[in-house]
PDB file of N, CA and C in Angstrom:
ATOM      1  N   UNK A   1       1.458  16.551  27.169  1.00  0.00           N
ATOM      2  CA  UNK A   1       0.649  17.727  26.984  1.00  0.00           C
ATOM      3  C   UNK A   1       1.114  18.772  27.984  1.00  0.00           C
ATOM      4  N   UNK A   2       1.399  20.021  27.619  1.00  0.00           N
ATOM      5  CA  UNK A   2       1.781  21.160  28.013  1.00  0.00           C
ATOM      6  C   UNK A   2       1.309  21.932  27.818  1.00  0.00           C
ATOM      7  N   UNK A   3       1.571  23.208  28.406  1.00  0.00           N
ATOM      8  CA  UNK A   3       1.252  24.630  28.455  1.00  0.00           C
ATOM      9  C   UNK A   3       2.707  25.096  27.450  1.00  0.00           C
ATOM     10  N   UNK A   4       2.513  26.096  26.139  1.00  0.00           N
ATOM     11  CA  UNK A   4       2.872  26.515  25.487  1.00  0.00           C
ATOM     12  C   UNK A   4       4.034  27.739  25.374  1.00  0.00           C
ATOM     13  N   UNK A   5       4.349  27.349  27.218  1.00  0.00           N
ATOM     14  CA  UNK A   5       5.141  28.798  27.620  1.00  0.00           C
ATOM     15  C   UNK A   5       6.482  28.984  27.281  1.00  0.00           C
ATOM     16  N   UNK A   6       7.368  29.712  27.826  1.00  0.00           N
ATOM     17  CA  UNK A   6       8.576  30.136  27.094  1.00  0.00           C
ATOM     18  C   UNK A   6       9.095  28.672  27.097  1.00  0.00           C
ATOM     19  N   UNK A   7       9.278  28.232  28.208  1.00  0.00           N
ATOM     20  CA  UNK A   7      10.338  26.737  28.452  1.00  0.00           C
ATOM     21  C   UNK A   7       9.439  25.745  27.231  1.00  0.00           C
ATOM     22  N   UNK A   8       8.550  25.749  26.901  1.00  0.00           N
ATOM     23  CA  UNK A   8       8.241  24.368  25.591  1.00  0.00           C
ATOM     24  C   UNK A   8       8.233  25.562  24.601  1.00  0.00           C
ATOM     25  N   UNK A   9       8.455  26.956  24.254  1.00  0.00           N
ATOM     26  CA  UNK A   9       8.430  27.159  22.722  1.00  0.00           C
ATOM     27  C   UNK A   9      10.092  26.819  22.917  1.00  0.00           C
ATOM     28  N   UNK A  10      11.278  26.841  23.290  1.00  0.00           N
ATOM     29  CA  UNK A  10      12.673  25.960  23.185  1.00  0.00           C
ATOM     30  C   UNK A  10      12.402  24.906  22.937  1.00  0.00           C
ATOM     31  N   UNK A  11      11.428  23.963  22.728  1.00  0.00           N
ATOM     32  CA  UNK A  11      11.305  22.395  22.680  1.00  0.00           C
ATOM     33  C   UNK A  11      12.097  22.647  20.986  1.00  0.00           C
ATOM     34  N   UNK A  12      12.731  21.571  20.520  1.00  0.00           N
ATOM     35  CA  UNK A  12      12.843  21.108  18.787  1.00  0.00           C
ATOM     36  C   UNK A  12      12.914  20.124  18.412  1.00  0.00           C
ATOM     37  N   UNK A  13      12.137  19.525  17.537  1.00  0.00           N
ATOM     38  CA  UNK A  13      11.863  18.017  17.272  1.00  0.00           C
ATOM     39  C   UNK A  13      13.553  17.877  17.024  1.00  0.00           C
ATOM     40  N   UNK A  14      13.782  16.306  17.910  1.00  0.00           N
ATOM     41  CA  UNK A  14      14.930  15.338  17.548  1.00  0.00           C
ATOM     42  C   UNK A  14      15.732  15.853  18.690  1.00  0.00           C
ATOM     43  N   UNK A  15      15.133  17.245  19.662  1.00  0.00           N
ATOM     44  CA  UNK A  15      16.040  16.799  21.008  1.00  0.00           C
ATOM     45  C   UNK A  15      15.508  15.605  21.842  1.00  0.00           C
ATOM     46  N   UNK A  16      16.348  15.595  23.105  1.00  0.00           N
ATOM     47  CA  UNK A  16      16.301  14.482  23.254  1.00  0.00           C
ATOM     48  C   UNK A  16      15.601  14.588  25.169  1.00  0.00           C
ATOM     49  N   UNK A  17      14.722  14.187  26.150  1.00  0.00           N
ATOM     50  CA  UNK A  17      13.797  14.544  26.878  1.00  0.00           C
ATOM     51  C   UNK A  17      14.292  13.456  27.765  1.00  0.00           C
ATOM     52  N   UNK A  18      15.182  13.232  29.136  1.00  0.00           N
ATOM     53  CA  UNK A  18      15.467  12.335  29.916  1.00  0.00           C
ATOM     54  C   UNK A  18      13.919  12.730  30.902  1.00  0.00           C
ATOM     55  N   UNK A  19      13.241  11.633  31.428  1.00  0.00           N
ATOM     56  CA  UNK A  19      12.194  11.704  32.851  1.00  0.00           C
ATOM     57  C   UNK A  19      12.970  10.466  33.401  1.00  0.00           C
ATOM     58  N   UNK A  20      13.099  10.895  34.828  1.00  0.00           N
ATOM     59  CA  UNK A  20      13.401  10.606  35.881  1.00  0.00           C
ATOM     60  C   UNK A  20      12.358  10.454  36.637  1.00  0.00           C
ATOM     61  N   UNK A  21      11.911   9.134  37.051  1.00  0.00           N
ATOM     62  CA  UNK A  21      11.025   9.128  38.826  1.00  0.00           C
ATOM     63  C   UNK A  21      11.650   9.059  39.976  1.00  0.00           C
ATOM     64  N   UNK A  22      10.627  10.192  40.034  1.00  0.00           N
ATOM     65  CA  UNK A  22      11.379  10.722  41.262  1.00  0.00           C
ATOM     66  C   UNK A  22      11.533   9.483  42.867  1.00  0.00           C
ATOM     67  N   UNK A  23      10.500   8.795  42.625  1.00  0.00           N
ATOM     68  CA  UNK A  23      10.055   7.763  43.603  1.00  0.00           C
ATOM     69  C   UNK A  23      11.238   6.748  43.422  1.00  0.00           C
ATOM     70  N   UNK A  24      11.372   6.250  42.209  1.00  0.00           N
ATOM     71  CA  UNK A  24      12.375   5.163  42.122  1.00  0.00           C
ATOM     72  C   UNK A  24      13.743   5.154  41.578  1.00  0.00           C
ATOM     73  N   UNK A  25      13.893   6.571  41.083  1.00  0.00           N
ATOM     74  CA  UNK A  25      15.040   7.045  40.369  1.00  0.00           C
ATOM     75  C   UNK A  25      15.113   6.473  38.739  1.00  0.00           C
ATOM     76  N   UNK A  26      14.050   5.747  38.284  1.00  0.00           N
ATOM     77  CA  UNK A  26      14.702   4.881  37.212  1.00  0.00           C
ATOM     78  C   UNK A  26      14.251   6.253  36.228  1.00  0.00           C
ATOM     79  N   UNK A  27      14.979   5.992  34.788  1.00  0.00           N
ATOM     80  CA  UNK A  27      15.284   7.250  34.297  1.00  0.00           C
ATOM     81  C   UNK A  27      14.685   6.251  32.425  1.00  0.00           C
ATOM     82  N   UNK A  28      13.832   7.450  32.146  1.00  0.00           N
ATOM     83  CA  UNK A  28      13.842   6.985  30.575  1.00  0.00           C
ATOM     84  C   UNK A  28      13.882   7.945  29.636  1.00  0.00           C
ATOM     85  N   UNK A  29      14.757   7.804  28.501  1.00  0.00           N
ATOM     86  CA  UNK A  29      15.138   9.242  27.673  1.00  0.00           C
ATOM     87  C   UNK A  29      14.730   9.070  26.355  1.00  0.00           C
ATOM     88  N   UNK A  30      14.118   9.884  26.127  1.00  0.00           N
ATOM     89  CA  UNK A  30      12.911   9.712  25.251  1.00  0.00           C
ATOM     90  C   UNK A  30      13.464  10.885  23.900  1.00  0.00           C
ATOM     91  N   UNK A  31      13.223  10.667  22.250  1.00  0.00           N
ATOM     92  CA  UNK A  31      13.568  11.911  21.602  1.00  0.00           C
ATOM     93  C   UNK A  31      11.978  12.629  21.092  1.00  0.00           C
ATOM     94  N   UNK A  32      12.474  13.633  21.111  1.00  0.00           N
ATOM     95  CA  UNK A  32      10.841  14.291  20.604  1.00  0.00           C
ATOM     96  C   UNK A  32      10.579  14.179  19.168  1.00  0.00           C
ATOM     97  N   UNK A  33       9.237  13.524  18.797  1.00  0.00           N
ATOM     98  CA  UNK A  33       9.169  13.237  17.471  1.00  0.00           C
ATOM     99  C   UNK A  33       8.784  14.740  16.218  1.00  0.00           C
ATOM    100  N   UNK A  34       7.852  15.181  17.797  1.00  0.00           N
ATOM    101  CA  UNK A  34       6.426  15.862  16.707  1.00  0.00           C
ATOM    102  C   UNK A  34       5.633  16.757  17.604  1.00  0.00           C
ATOM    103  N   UNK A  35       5.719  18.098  17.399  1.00  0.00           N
ATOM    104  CA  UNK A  35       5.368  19.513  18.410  1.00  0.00           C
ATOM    105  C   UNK A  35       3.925  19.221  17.690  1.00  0.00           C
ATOM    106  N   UNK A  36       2.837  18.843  18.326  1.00  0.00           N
ATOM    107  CA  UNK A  36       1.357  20.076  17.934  1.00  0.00           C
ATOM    108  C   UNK A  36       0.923  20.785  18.725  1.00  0.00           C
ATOM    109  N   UNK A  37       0.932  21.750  18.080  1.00  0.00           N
ATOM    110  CA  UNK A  37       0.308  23.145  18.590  1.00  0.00           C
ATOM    111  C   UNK A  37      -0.855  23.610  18.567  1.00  0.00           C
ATOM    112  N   UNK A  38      -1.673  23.653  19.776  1.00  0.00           N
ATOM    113  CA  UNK A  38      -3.313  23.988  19.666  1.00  0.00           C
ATOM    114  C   UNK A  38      -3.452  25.021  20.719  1.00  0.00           C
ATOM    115  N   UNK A  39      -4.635  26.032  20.629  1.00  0.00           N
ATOM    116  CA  UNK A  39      -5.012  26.893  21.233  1.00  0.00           C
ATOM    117  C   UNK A  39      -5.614  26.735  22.358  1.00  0.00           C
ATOM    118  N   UNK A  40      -5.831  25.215  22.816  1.00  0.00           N
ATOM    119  CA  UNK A  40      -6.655  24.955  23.796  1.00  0.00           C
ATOM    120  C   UNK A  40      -6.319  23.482  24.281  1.00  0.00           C
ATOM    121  N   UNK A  41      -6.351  22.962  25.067  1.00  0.00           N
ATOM    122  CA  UNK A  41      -6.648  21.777  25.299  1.00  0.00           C
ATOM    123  C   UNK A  41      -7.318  21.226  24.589  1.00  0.00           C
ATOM    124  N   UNK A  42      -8.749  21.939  24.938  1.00  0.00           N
ATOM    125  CA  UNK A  42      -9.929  21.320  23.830  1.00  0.00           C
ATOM    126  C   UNK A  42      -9.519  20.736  22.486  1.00  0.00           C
ATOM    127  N   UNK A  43      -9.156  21.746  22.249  1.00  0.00           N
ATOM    128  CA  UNK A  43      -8.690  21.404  20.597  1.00  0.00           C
ATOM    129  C   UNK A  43      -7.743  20.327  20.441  1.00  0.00           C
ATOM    130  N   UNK A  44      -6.937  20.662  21.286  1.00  0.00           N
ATOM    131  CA  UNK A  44      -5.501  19.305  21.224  1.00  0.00           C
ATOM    132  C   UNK A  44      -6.276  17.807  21.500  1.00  0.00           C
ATOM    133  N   UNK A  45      -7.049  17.721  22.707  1.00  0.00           N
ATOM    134  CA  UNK A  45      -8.183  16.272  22.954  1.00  0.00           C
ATOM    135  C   UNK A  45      -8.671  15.818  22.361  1.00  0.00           C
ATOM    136  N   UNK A  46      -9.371  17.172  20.946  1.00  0.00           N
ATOM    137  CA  UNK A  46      -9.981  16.612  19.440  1.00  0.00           C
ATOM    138  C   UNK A  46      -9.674  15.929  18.790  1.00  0.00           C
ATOM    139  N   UNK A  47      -8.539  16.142  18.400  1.00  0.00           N
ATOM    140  CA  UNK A  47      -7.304  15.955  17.408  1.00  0.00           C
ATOM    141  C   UNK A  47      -6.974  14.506  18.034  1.00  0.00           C
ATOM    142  N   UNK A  48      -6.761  14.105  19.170  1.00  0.00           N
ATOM    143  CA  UNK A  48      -5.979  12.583  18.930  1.00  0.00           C
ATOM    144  C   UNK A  48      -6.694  11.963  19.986  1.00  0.00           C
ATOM    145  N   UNK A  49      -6.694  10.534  19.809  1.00  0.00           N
ATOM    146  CA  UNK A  49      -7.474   9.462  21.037  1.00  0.00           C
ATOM    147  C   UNK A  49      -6.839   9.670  22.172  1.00  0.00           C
ATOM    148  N   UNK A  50      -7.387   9.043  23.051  1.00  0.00           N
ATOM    149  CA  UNK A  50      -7.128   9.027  24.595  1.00  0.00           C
ATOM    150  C   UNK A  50      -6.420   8.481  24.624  1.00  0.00           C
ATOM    151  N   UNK A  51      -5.491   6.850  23.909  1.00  0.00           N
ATOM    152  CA  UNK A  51      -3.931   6.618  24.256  1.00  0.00           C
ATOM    153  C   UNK A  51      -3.362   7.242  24.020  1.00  0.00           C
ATOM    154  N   UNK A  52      -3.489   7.853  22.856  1.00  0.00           N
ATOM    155  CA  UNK A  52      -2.569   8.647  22.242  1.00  0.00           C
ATOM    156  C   UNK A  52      -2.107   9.643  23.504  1.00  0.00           C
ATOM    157  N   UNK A  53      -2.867  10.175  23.903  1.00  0.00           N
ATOM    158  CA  UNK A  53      -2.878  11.297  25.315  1.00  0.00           C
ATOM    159  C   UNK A  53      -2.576  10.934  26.494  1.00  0.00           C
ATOM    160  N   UNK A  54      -2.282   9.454  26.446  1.00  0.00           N
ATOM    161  CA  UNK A  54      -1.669   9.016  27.667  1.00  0.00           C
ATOM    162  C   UNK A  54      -2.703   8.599  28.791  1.00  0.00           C
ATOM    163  N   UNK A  55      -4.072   7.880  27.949  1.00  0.00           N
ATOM    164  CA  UNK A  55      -5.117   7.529  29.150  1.00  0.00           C
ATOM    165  C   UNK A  55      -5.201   5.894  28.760  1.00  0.00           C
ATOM    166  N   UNK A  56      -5.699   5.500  29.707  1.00  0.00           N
ATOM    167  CA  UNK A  56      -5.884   3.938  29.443  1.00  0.00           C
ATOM    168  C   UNK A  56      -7.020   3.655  28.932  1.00  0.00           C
ATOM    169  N   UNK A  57      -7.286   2.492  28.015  1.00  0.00           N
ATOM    170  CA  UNK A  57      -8.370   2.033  27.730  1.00  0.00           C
ATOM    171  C   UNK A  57      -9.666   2.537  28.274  1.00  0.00           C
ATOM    172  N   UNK A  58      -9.882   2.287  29.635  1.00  0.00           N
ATOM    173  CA  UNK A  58     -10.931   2.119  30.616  1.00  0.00           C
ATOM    174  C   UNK A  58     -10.810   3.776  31.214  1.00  0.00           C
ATOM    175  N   UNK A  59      -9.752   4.594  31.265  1.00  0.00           N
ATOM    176  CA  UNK A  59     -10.199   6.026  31.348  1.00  0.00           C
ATOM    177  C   UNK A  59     -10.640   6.784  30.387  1.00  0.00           C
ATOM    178  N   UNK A  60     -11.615   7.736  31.374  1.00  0.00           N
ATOM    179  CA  UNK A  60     -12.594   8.713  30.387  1.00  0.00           C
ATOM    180  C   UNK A  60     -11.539   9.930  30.157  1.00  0.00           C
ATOM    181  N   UNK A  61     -11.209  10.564  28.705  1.00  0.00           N
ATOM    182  CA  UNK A  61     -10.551  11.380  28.694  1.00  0.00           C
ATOM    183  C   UNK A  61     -10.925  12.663  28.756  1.00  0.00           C
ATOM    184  N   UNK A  62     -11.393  13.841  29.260  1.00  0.00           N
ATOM    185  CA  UNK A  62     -11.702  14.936  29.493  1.00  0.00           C
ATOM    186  C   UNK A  62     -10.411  16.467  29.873  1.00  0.00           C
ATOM    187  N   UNK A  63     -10.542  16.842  28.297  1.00  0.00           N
ATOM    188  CA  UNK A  63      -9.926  17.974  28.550  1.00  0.00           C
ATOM    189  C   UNK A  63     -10.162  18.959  29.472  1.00  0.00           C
ATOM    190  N   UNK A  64     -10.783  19.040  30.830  1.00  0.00           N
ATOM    191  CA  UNK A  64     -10.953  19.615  32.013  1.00  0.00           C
ATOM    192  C   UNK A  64      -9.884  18.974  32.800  1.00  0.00           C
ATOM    193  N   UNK A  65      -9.486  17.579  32.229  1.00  0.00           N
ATOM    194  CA  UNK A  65      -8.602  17.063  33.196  1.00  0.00           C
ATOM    195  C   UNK A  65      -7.151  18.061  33.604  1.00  0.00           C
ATOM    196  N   UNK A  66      -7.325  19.120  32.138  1.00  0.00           N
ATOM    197  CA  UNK A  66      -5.241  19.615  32.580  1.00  0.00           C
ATOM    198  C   UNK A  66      -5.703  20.781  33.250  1.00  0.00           C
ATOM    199  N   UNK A  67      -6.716  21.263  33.860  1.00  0.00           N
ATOM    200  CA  UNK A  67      -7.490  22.756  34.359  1.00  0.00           C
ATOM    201  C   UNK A  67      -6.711  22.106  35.836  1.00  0.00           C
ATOM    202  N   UNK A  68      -6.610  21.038  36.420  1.00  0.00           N
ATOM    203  CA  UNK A  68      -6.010  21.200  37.385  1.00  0.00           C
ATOM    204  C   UNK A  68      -4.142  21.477  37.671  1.00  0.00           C
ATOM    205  N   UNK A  69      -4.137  21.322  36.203  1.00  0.00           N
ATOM    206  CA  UNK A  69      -2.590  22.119  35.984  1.00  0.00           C
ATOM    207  C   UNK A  69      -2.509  23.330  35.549  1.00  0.00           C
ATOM    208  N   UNK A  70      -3.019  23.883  34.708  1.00  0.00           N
ATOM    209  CA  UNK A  70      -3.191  24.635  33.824  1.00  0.00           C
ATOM    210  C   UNK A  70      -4.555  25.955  33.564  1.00  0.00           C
ATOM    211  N   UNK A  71      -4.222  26.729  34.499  1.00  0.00           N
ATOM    212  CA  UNK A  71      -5.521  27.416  34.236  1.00  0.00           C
ATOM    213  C   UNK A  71      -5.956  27.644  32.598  1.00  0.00           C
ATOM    214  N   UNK A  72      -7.493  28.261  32.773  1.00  0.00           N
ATOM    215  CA  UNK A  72      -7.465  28.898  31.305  1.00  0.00           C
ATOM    216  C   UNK A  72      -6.844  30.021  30.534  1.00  0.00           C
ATOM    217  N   UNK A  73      -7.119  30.613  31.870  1.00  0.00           N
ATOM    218  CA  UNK A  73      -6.189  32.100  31.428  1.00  0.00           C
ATOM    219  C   UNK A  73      -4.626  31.851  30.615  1.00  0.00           C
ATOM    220  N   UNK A  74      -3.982  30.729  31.488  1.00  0.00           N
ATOM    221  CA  UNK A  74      -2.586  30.308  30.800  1.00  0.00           C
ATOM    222  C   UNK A  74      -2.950  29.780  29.604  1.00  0.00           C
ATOM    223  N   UNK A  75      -3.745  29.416  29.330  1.00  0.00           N
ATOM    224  CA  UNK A  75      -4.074  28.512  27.684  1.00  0.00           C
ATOM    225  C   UNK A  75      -4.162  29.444  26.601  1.00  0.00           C
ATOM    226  N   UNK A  76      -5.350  30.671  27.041  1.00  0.00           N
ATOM    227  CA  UNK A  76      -5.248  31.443  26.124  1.00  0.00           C
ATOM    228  C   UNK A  76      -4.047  32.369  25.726  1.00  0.00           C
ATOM    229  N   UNK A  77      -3.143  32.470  27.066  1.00  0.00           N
ATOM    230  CA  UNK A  77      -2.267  33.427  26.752  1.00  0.00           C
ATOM    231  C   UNK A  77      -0.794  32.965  25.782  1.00  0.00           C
ATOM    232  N   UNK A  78      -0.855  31.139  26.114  1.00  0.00           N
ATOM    233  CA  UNK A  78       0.249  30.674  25.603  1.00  0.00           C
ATOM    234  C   UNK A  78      -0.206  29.826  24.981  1.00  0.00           C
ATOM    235  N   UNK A  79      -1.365  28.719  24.984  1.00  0.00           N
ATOM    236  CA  UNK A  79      -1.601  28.027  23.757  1.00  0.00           C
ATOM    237  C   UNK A  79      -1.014  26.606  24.694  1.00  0.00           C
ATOM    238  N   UNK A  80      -1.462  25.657  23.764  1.00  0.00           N
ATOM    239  CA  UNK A  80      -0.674  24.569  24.194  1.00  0.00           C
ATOM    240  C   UNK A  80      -0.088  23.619  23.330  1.00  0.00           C
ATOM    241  N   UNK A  81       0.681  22.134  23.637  1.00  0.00           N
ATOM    242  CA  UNK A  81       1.307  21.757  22.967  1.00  0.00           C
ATOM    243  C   UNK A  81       1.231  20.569  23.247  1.00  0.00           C
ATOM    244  N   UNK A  82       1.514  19.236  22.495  1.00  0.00           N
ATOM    245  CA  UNK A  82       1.202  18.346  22.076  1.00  0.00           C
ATOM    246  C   UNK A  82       2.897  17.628  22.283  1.00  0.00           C
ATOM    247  N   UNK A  83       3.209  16.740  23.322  1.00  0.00           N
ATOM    248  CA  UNK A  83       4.872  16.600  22.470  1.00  0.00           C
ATOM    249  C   UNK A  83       5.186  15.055  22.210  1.00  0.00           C
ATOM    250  N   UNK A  84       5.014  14.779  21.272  1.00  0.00           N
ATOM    251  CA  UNK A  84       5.156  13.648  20.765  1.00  0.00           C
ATOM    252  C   UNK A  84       6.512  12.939  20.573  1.00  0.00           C
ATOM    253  N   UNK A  85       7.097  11.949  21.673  1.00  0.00           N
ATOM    254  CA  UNK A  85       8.173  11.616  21.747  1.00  0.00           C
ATOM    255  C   UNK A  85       7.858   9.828  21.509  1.00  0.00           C
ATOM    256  N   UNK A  86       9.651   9.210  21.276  1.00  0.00           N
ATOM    257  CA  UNK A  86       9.367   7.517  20.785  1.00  0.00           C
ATOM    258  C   UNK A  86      10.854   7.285  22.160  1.00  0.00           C
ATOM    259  N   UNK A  87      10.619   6.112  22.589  1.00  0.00           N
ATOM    260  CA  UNK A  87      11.317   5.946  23.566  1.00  0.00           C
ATOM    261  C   UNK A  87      12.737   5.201  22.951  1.00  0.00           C
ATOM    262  N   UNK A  88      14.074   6.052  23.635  1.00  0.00           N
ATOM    263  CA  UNK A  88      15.560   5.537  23.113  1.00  0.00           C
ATOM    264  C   UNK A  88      15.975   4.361  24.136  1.00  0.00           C
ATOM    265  N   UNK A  89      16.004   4.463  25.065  1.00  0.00           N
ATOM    266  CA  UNK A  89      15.947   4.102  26.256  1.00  0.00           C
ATOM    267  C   UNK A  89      15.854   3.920  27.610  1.00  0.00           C
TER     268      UNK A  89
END
């Protein structure tokens, strides 16, 4: 889940998304399946379960949670995004 700004409207399904930790160096490269695009957090939290969003079972999912990334002001101005990737390796 992202903020909708210039650097993710370049996102295009079937590139391909290396994350690196930074802590351990180990590296996993992931391809992007599937952009959704919502006007809000809110809206994006609606739309799919809490694994789906990357929470565990036993966490409460609350779209206030990305306000500590993401002001509102940035939401409304860019929208946000959804990026649905399947792991290559």
């Amino acid at each position: 889940m992202r903020l909708f700004d210039e650097k993710r409207q370049q996102l295009k399904i079937g590139e391909n998304i290396k994350f690196i930790n930074d802590k351990t160096g180990e590296e996993l490269l992931t391809q992007i399946v599937n952009l959704h695009k919502f006007n809000s957090f809110g809206e994006l939290y609606k739309n799919f379960d809490k694994i789906k969003l990357g929470y565990k079972e036993w966490e409460v999912a609350k779209s206030s949670d990305m306000l500590k990334y993401y002001p509102q002001s940035e939401q409304q101005k860019y929208g946000v995004v959804g990026i649905e990737i399947k792991l290559i390796k």
